[in-house]
N, C-alpha and C. Protein backbone atom coordinates (compact mmCIF):
# COMPACT_ATOMS: atom_id res chain seq x y z
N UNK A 1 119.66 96.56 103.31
CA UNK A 1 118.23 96.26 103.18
C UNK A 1 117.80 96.44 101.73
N UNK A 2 117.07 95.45 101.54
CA UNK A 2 116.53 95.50 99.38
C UNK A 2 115.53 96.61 99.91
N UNK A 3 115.91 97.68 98.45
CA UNK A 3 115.21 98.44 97.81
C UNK A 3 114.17 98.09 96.61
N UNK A 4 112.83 99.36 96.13
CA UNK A 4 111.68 98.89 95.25
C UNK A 4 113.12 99.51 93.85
N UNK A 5 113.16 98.08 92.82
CA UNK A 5 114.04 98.73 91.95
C UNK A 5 113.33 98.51 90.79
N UNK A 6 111.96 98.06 90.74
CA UNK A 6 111.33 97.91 89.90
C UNK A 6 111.09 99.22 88.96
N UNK A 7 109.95 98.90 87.93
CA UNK A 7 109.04 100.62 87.26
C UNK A 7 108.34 101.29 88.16
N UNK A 8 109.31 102.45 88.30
CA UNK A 8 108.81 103.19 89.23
C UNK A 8 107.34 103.95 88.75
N UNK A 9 106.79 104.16 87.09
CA UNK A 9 105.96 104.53 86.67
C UNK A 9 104.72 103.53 87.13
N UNK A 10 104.87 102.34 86.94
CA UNK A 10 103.89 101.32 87.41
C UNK A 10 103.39 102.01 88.38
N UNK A 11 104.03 101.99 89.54
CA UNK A 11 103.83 102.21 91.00
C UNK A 11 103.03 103.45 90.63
N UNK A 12 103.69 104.41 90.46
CA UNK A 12 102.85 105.65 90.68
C UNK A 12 101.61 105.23 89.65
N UNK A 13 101.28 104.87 88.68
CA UNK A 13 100.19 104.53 88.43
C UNK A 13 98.68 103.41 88.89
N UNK A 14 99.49 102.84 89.63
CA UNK A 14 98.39 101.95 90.62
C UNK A 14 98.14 102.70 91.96
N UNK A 15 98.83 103.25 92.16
CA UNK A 15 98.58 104.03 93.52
C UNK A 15 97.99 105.36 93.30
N UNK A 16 97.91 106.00 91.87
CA UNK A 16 97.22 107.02 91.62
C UNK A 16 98.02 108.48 92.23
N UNK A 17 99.03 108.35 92.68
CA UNK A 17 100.07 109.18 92.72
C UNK A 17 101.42 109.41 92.67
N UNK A 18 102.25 110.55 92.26
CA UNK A 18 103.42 110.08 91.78
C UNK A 18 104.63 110.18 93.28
N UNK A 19 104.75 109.05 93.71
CA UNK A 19 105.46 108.84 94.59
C UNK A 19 107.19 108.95 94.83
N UNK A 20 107.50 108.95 93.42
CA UNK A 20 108.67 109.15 93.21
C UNK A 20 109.05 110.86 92.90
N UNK A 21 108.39 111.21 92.72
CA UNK A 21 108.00 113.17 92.71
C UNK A 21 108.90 113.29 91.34
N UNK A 22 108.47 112.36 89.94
CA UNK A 22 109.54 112.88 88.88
C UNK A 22 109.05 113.18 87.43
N UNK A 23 109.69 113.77 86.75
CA UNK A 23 108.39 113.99 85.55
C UNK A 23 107.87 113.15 84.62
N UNK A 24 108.32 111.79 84.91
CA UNK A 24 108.08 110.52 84.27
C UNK A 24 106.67 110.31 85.08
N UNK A 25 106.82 110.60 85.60
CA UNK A 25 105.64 110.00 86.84
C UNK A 25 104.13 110.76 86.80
N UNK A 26 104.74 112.15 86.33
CA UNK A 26 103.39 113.23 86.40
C UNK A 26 102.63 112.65 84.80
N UNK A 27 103.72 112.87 83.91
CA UNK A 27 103.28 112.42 82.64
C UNK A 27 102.43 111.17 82.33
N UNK A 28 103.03 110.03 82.96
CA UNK A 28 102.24 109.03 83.14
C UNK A 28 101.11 108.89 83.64
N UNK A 29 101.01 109.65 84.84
CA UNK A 29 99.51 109.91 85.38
C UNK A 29 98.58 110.98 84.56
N UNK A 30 99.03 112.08 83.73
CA UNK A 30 98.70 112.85 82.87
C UNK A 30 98.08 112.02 81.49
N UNK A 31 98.99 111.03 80.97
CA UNK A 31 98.53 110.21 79.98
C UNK A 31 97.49 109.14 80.23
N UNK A 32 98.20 108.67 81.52
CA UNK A 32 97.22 107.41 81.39
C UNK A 32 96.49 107.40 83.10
N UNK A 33 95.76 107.80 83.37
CA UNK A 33 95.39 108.19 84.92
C UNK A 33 94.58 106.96 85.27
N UNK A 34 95.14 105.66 84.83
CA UNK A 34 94.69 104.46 85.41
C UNK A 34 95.28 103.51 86.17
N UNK A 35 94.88 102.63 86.56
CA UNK A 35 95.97 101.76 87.01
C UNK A 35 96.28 100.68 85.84
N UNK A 36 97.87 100.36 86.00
CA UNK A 36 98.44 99.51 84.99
C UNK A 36 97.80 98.04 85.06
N UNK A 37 98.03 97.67 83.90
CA UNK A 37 97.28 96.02 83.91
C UNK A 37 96.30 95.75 82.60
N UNK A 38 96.12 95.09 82.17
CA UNK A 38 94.41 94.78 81.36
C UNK A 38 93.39 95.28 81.97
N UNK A 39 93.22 95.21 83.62
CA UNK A 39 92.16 95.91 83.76
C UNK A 39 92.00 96.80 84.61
N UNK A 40 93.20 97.52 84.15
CA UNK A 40 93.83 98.82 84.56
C UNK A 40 92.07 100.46 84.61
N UNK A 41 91.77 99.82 83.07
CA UNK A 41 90.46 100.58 82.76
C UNK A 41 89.52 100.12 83.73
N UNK A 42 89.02 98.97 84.35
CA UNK A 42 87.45 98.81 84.62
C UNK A 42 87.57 99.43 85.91
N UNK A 43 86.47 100.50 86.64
CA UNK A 43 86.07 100.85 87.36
C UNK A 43 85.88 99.91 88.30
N UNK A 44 86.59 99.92 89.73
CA UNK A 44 86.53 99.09 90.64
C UNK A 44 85.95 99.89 91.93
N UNK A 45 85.04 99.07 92.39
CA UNK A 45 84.86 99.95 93.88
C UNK A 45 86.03 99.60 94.90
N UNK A 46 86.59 100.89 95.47
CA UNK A 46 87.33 100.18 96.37
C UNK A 46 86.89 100.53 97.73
N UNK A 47 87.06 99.58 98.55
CA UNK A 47 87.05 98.92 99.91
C UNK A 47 87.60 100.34 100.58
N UNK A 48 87.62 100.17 102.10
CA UNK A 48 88.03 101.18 102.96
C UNK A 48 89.53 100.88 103.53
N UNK A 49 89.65 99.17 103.47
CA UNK A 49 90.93 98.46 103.24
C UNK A 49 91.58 98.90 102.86
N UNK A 50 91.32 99.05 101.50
CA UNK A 50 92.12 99.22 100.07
C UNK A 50 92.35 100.77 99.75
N UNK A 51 91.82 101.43 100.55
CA UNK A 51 92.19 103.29 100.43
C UNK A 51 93.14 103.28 101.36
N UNK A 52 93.09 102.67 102.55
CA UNK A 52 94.15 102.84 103.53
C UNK A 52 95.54 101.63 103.25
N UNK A 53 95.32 101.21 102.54
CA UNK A 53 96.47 100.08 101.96
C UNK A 53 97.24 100.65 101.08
N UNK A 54 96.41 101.48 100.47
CA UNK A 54 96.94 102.28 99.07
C UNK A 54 97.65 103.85 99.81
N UNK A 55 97.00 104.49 100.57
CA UNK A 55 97.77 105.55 101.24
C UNK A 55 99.43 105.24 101.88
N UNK A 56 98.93 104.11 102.72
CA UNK A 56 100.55 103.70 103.44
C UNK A 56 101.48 103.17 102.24
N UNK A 57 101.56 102.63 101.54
CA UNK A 57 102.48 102.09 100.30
C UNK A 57 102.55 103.33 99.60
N UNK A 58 101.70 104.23 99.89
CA UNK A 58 102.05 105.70 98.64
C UNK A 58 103.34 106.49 99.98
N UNK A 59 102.67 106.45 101.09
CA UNK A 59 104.21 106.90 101.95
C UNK A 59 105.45 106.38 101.87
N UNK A 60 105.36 105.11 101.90
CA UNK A 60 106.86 103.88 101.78
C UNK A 60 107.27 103.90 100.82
N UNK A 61 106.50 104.21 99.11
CA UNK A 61 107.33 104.41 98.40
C UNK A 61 108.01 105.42 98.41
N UNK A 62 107.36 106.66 98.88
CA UNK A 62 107.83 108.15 98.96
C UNK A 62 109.12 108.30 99.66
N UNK A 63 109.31 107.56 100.92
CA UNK A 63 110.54 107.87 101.37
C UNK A 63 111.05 106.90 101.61
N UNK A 64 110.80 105.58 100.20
CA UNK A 64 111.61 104.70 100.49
C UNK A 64 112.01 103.80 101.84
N UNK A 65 110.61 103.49 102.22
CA UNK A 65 111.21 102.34 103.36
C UNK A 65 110.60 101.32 102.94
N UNK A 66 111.33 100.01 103.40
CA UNK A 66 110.41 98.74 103.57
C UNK A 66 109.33 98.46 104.68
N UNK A 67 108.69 97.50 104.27
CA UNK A 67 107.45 96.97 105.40
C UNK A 67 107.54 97.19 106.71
N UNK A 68 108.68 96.38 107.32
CA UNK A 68 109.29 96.39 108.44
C UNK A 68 110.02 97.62 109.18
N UNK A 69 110.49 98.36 108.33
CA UNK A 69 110.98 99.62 108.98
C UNK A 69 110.01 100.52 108.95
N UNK A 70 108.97 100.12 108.48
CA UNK A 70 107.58 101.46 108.09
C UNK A 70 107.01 100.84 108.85
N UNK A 71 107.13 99.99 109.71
CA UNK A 71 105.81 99.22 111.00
C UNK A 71 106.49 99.93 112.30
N UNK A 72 107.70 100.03 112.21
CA UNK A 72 108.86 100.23 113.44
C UNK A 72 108.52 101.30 113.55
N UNK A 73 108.45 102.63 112.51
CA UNK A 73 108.69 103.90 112.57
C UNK A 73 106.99 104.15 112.99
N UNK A 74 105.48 103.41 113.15
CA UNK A 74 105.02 103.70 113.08
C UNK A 74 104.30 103.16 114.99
N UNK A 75 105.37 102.11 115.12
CA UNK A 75 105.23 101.80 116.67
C UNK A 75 105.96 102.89 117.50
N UNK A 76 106.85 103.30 117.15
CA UNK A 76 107.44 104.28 117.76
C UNK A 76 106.77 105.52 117.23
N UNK A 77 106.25 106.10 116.51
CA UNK A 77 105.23 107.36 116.53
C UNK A 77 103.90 107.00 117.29
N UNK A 78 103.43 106.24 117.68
CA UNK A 78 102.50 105.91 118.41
C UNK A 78 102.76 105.65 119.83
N UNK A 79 104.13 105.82 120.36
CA UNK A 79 104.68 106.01 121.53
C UNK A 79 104.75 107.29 121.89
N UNK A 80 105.06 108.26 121.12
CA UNK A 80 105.68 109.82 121.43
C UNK A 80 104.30 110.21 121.84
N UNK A 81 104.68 111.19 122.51
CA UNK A 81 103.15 112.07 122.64
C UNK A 81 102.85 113.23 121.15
N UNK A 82 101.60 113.38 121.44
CA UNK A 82 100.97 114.18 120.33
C UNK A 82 100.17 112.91 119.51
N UNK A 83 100.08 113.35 118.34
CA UNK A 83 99.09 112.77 117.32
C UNK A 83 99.92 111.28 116.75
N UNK A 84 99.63 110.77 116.55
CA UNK A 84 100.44 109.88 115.83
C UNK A 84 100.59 109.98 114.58
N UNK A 85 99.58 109.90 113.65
CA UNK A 85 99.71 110.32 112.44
C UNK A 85 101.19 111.59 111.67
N UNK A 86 100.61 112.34 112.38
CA UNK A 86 101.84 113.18 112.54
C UNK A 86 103.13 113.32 113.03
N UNK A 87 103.40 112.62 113.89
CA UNK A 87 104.24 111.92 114.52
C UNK A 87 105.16 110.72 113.27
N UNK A 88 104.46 110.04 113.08
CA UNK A 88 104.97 109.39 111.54
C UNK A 88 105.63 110.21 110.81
N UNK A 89 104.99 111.37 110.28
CA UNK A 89 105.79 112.10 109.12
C UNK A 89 106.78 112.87 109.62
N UNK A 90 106.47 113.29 110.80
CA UNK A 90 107.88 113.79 111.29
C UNK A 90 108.67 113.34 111.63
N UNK A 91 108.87 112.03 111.79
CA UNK A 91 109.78 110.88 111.64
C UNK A 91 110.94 110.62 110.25
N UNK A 92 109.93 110.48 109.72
CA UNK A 92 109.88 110.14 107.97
C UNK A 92 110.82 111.58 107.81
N UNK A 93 110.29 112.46 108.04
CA UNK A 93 110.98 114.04 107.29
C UNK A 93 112.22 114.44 107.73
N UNK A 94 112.56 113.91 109.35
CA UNK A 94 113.73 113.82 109.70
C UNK A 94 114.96 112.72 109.72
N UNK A 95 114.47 112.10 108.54
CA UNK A 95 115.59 111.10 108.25
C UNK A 95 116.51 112.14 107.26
N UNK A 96 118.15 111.41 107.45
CA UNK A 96 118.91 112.14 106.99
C UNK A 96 118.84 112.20 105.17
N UNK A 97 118.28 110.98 104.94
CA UNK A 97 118.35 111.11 103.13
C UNK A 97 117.32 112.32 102.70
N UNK A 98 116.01 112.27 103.78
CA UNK A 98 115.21 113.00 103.34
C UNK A 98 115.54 114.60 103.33
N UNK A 99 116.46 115.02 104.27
CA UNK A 99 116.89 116.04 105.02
C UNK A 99 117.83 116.22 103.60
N UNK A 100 118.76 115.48 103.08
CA UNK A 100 119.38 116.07 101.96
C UNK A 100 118.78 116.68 100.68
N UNK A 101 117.32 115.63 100.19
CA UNK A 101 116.74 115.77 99.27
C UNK A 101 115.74 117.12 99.25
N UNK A 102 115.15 117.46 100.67
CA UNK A 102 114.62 118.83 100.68
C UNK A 102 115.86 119.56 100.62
N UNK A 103 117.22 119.71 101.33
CA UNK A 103 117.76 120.57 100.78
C UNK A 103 118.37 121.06 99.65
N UNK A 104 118.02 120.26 98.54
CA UNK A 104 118.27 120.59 97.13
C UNK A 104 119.64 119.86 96.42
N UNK A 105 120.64 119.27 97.29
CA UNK A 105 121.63 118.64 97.39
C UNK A 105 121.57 117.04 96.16
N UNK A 106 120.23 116.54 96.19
CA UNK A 106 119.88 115.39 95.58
C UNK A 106 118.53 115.78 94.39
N UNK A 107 118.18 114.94 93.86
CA UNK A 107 116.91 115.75 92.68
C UNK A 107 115.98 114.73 93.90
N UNK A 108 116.00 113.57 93.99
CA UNK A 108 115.52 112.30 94.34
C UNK A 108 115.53 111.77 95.91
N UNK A 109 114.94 111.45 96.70
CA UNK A 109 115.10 110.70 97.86
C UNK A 109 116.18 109.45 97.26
N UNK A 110 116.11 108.53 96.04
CA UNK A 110 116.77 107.52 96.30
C UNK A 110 118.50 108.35 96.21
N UNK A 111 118.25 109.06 95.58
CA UNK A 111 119.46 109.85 94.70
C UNK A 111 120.42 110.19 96.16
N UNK A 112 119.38 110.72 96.93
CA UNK A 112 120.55 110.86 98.19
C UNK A 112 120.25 109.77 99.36
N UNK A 113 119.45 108.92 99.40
CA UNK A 113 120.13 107.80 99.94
C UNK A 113 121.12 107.21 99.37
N UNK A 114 121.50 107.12 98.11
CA UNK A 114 122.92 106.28 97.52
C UNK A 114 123.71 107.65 97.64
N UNK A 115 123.90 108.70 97.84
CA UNK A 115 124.99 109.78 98.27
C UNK A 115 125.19 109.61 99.66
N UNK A 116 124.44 109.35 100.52
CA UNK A 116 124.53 109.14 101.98
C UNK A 116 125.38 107.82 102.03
N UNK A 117 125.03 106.80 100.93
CA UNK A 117 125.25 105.46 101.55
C UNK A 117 127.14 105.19 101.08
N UNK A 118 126.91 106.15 100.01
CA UNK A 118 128.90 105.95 99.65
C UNK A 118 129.55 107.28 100.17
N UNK A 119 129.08 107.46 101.61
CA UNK A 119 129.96 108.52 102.59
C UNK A 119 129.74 109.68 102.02
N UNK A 120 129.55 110.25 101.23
CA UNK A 120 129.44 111.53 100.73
C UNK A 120 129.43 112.93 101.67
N UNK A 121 128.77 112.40 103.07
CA UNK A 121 128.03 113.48 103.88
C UNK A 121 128.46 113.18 105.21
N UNK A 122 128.85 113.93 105.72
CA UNK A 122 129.63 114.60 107.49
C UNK A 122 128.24 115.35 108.15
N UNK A 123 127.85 114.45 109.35
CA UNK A 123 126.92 114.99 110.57
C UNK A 123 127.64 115.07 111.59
N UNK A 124 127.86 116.87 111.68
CA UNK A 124 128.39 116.95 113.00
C UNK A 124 130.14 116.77 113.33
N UNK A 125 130.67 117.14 111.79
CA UNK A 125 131.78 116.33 111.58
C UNK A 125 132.00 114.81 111.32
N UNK A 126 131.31 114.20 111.41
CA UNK A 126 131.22 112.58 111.46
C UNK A 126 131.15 112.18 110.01
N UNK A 127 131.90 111.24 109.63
CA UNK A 127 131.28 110.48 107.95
C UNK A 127 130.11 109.81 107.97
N UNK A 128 128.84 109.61 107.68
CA UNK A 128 128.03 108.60 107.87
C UNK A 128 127.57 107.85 106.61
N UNK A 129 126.73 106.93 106.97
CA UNK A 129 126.78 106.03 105.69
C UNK A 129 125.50 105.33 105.79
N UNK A 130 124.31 105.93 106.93
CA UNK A 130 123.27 105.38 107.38
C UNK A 130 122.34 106.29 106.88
N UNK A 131 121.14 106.18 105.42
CA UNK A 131 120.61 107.27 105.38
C UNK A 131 119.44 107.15 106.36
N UNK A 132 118.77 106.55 107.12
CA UNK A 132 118.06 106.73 107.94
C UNK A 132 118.07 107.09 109.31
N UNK A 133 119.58 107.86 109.39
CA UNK A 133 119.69 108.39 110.44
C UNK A 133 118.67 109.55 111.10
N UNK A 134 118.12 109.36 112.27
CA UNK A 134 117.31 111.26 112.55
C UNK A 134 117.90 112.06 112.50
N UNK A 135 117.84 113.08 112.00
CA UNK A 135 118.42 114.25 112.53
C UNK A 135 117.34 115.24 113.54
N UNK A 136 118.30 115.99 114.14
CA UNK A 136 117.98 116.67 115.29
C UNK A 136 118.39 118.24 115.28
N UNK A 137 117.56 118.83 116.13
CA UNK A 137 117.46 120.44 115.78
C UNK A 137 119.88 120.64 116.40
N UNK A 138 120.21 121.66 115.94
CA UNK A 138 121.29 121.87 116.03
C UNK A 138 122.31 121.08 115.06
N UNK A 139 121.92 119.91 114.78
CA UNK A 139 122.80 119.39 113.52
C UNK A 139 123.33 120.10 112.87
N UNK A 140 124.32 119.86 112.12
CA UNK A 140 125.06 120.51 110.83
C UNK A 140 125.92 119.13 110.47
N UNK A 141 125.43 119.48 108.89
CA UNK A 141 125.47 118.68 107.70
C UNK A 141 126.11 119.36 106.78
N UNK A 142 127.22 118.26 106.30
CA UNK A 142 128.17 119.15 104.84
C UNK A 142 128.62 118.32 103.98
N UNK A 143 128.77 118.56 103.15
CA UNK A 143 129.54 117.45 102.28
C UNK A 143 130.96 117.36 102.17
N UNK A 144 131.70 116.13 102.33
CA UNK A 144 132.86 116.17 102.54
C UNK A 144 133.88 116.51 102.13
N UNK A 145 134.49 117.20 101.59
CA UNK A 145 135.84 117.97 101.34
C UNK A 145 136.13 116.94 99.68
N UNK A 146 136.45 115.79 99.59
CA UNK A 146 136.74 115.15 98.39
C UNK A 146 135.33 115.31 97.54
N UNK A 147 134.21 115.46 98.19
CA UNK A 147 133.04 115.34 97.48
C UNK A 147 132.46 116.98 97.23
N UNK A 148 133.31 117.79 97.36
CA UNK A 148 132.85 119.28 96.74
C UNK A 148 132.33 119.60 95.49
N UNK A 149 132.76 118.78 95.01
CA UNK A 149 132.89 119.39 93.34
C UNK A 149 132.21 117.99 92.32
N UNK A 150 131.44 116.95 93.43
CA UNK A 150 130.26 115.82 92.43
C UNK A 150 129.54 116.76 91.87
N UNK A 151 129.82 116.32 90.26
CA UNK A 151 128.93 116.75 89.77
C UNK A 151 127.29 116.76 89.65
N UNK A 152 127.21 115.21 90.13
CA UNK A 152 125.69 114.74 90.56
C UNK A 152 125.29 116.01 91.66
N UNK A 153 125.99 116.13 92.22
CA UNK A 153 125.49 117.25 93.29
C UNK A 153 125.26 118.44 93.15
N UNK A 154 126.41 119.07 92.17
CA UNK A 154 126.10 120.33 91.60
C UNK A 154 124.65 120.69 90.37
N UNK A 155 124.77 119.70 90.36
CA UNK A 155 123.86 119.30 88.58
C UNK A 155 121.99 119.57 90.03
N UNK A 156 122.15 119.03 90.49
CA UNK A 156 121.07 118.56 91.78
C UNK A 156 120.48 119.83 92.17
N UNK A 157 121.55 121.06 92.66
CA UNK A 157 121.73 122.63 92.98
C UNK A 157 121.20 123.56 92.08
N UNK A 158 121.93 123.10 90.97
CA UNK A 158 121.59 124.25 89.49
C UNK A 158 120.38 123.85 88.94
N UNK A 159 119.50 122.77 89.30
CA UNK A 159 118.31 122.42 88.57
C UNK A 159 117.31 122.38 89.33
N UNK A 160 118.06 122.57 90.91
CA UNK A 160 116.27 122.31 91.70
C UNK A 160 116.56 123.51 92.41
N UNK A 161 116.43 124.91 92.05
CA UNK A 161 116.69 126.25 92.52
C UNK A 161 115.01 127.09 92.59
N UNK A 162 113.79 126.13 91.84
CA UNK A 162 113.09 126.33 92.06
C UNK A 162 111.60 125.29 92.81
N UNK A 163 112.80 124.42 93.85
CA UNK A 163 112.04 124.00 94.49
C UNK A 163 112.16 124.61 96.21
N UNK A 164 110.76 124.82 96.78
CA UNK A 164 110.16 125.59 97.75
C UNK A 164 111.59 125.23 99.13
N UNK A 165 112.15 125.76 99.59
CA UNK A 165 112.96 125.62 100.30
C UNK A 165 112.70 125.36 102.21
N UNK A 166 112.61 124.12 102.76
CA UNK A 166 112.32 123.77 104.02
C UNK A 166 112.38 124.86 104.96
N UNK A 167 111.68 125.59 105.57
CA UNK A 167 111.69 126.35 106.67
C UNK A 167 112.20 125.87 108.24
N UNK A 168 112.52 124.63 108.64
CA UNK A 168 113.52 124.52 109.85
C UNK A 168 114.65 123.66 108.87
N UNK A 169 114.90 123.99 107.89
CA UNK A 169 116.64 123.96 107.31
C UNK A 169 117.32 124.96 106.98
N UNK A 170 118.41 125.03 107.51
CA UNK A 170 119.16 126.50 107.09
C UNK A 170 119.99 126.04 106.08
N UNK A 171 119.94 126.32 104.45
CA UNK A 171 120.90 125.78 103.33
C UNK A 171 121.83 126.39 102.88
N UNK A 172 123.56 126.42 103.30
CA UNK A 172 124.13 127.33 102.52
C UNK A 172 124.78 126.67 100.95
N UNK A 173 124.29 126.74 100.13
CA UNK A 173 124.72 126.26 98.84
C UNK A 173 125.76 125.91 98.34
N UNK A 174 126.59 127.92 98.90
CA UNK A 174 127.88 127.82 97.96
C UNK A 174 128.99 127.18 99.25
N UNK A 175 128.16 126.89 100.59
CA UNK A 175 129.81 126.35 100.87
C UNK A 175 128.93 125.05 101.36
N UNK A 176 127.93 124.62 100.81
CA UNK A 176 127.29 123.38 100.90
C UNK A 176 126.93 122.37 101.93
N UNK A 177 126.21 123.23 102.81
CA UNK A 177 126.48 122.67 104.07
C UNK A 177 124.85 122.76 104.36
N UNK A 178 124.32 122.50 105.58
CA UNK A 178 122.97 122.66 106.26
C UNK A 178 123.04 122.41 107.50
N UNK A 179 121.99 123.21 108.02
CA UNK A 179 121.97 123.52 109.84
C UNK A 179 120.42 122.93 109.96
N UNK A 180 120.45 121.89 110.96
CA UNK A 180 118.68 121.61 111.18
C UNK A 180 118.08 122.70 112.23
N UNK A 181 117.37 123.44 111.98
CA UNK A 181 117.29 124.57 113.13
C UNK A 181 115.95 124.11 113.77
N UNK A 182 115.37 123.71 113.71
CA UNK A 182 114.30 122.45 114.60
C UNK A 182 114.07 121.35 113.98
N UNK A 183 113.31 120.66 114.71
CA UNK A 183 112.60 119.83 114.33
C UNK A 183 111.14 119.88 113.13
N UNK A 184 110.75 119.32 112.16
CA UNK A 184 109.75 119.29 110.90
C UNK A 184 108.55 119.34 112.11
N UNK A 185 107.70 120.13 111.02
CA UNK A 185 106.54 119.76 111.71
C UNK A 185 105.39 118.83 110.66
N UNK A 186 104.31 118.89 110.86
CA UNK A 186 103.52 118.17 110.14
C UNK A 186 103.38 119.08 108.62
N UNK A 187 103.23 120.20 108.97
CA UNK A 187 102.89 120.99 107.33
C UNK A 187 104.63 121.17 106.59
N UNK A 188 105.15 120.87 106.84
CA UNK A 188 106.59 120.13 106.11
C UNK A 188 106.53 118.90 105.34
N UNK A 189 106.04 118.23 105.59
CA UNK A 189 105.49 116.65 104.30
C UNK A 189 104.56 117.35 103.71
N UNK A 190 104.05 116.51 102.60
CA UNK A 190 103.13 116.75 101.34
C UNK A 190 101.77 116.53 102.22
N UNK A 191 101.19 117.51 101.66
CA UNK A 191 100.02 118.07 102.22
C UNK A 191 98.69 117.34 101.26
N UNK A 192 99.26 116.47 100.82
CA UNK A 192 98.74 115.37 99.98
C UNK A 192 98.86 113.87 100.38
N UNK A 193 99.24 113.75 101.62
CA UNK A 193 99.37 112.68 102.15
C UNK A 193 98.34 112.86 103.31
N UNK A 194 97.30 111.78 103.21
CA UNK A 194 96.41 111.55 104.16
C UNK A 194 96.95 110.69 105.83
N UNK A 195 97.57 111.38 106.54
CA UNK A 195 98.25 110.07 107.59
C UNK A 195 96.94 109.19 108.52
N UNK A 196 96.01 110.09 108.49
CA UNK A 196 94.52 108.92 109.48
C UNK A 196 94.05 107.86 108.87
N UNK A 197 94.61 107.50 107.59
CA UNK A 197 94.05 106.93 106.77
C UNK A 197 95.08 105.34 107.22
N UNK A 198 96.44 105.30 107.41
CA UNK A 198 97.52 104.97 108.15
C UNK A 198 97.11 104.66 109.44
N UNK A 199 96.99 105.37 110.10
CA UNK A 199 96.22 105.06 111.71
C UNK A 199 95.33 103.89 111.48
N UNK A 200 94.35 104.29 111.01
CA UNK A 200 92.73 103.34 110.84
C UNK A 200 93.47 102.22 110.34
N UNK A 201 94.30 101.88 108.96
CA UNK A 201 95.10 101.08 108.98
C UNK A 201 95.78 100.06 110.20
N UNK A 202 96.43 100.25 110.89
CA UNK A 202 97.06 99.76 111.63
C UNK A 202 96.35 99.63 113.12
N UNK A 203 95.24 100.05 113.05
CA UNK A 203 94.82 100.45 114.33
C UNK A 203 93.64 99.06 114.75
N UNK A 204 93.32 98.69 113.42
CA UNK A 204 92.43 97.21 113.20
C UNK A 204 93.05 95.88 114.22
């Protein structure tokens, strides 16, 4: 499936947040807190459309899905019981790329979808190669025996040691592995993501 391989700075600057979570992205919004273009500057009113158009594309870039798989994931959260909104992100949070990238394993969501996608990672013993797999409470996740010693991976470990560590992931570092010990809940995604805004969206 095509990926956004465009400027990822663009994006986070029309959408007014940094979706790619990188320091290119903060800076850019730090420098220039507009949207890109010529008339990036003029003050636009926006529509109620256009806040909820702009929220869902700030999720899809975030964890990297396309149109179509972000409509799917959002018919099927509107099936489960509970909230839907929420239901979405806990969707989203239990995909396996995402599941690597909170555990510190990747700097990037794309970073460990392309580690997922060239086998890198054993669920359950299994090789997989699907980063949008769910994962599920009892899982265990490791990296595979030839892939101990990527340096992309180690480099990933030693630099993101001070990011906040998932509370239903159990991470052991040094023998590089992870246990899903439940299921995400809603205060596990960014608490900066509006999901009703998504609903009202789709709900037209």
């Amino acid at each position: 499936m095509a990926r956004y391989t465009g400027p990822r700075v663009r994006v986070s600057r029309r959408i007014g947040f940094n979706v790619f979570e990188n320091k290119k992205g903060d800076k850019a919004l730090q420098d220039r807190p507009y949207p890109p273009g010529e008339n990036g500057r003029k003050r636009m009113r926006e529509t109620d459309y256009g806040t909820q158009l702009k929220e869902k594309q700030k999720v899809r870039y975030m964890y990297g899905v396309m149109e179509k798989q972000f409509r799917n994931y959002y018919k099927l959260a509107s099936r489960m019981p509970g909230i839907t909104g929420e239901n979405l992100l806990i969707l989203l949070e239990s995909r396996l790329d995402n599941v690597i990238y909170r555990s510190g394993f990747a700097s990037s969501r794309p970073q460990a979808r392309q580690l997922v996608s060239h086998r890198h990672f054993k669920v359950n013993g299994k090789l997989v190669d699907i980063p949008s797999i769910q994962v599920k409470e009892g899982d265990k996740i490791e990296i595979k025996d030839k892939s101990q010693d990527l340096i992309i991976i180690q480099h990933s470990i030693d630099t993101g040691q001070d990011r906040e560590q998932a509370s239903w992931l159990n991470v052991n570092k040094n023998k590089k592995n992870i246990e899903v010990l439940s299921a995400p809940s809603r205060i596990d995604a960014s608490q900066q993501i509006e999901e009703q805004l998504i609903v009202e969206l789709y709900s037209k």
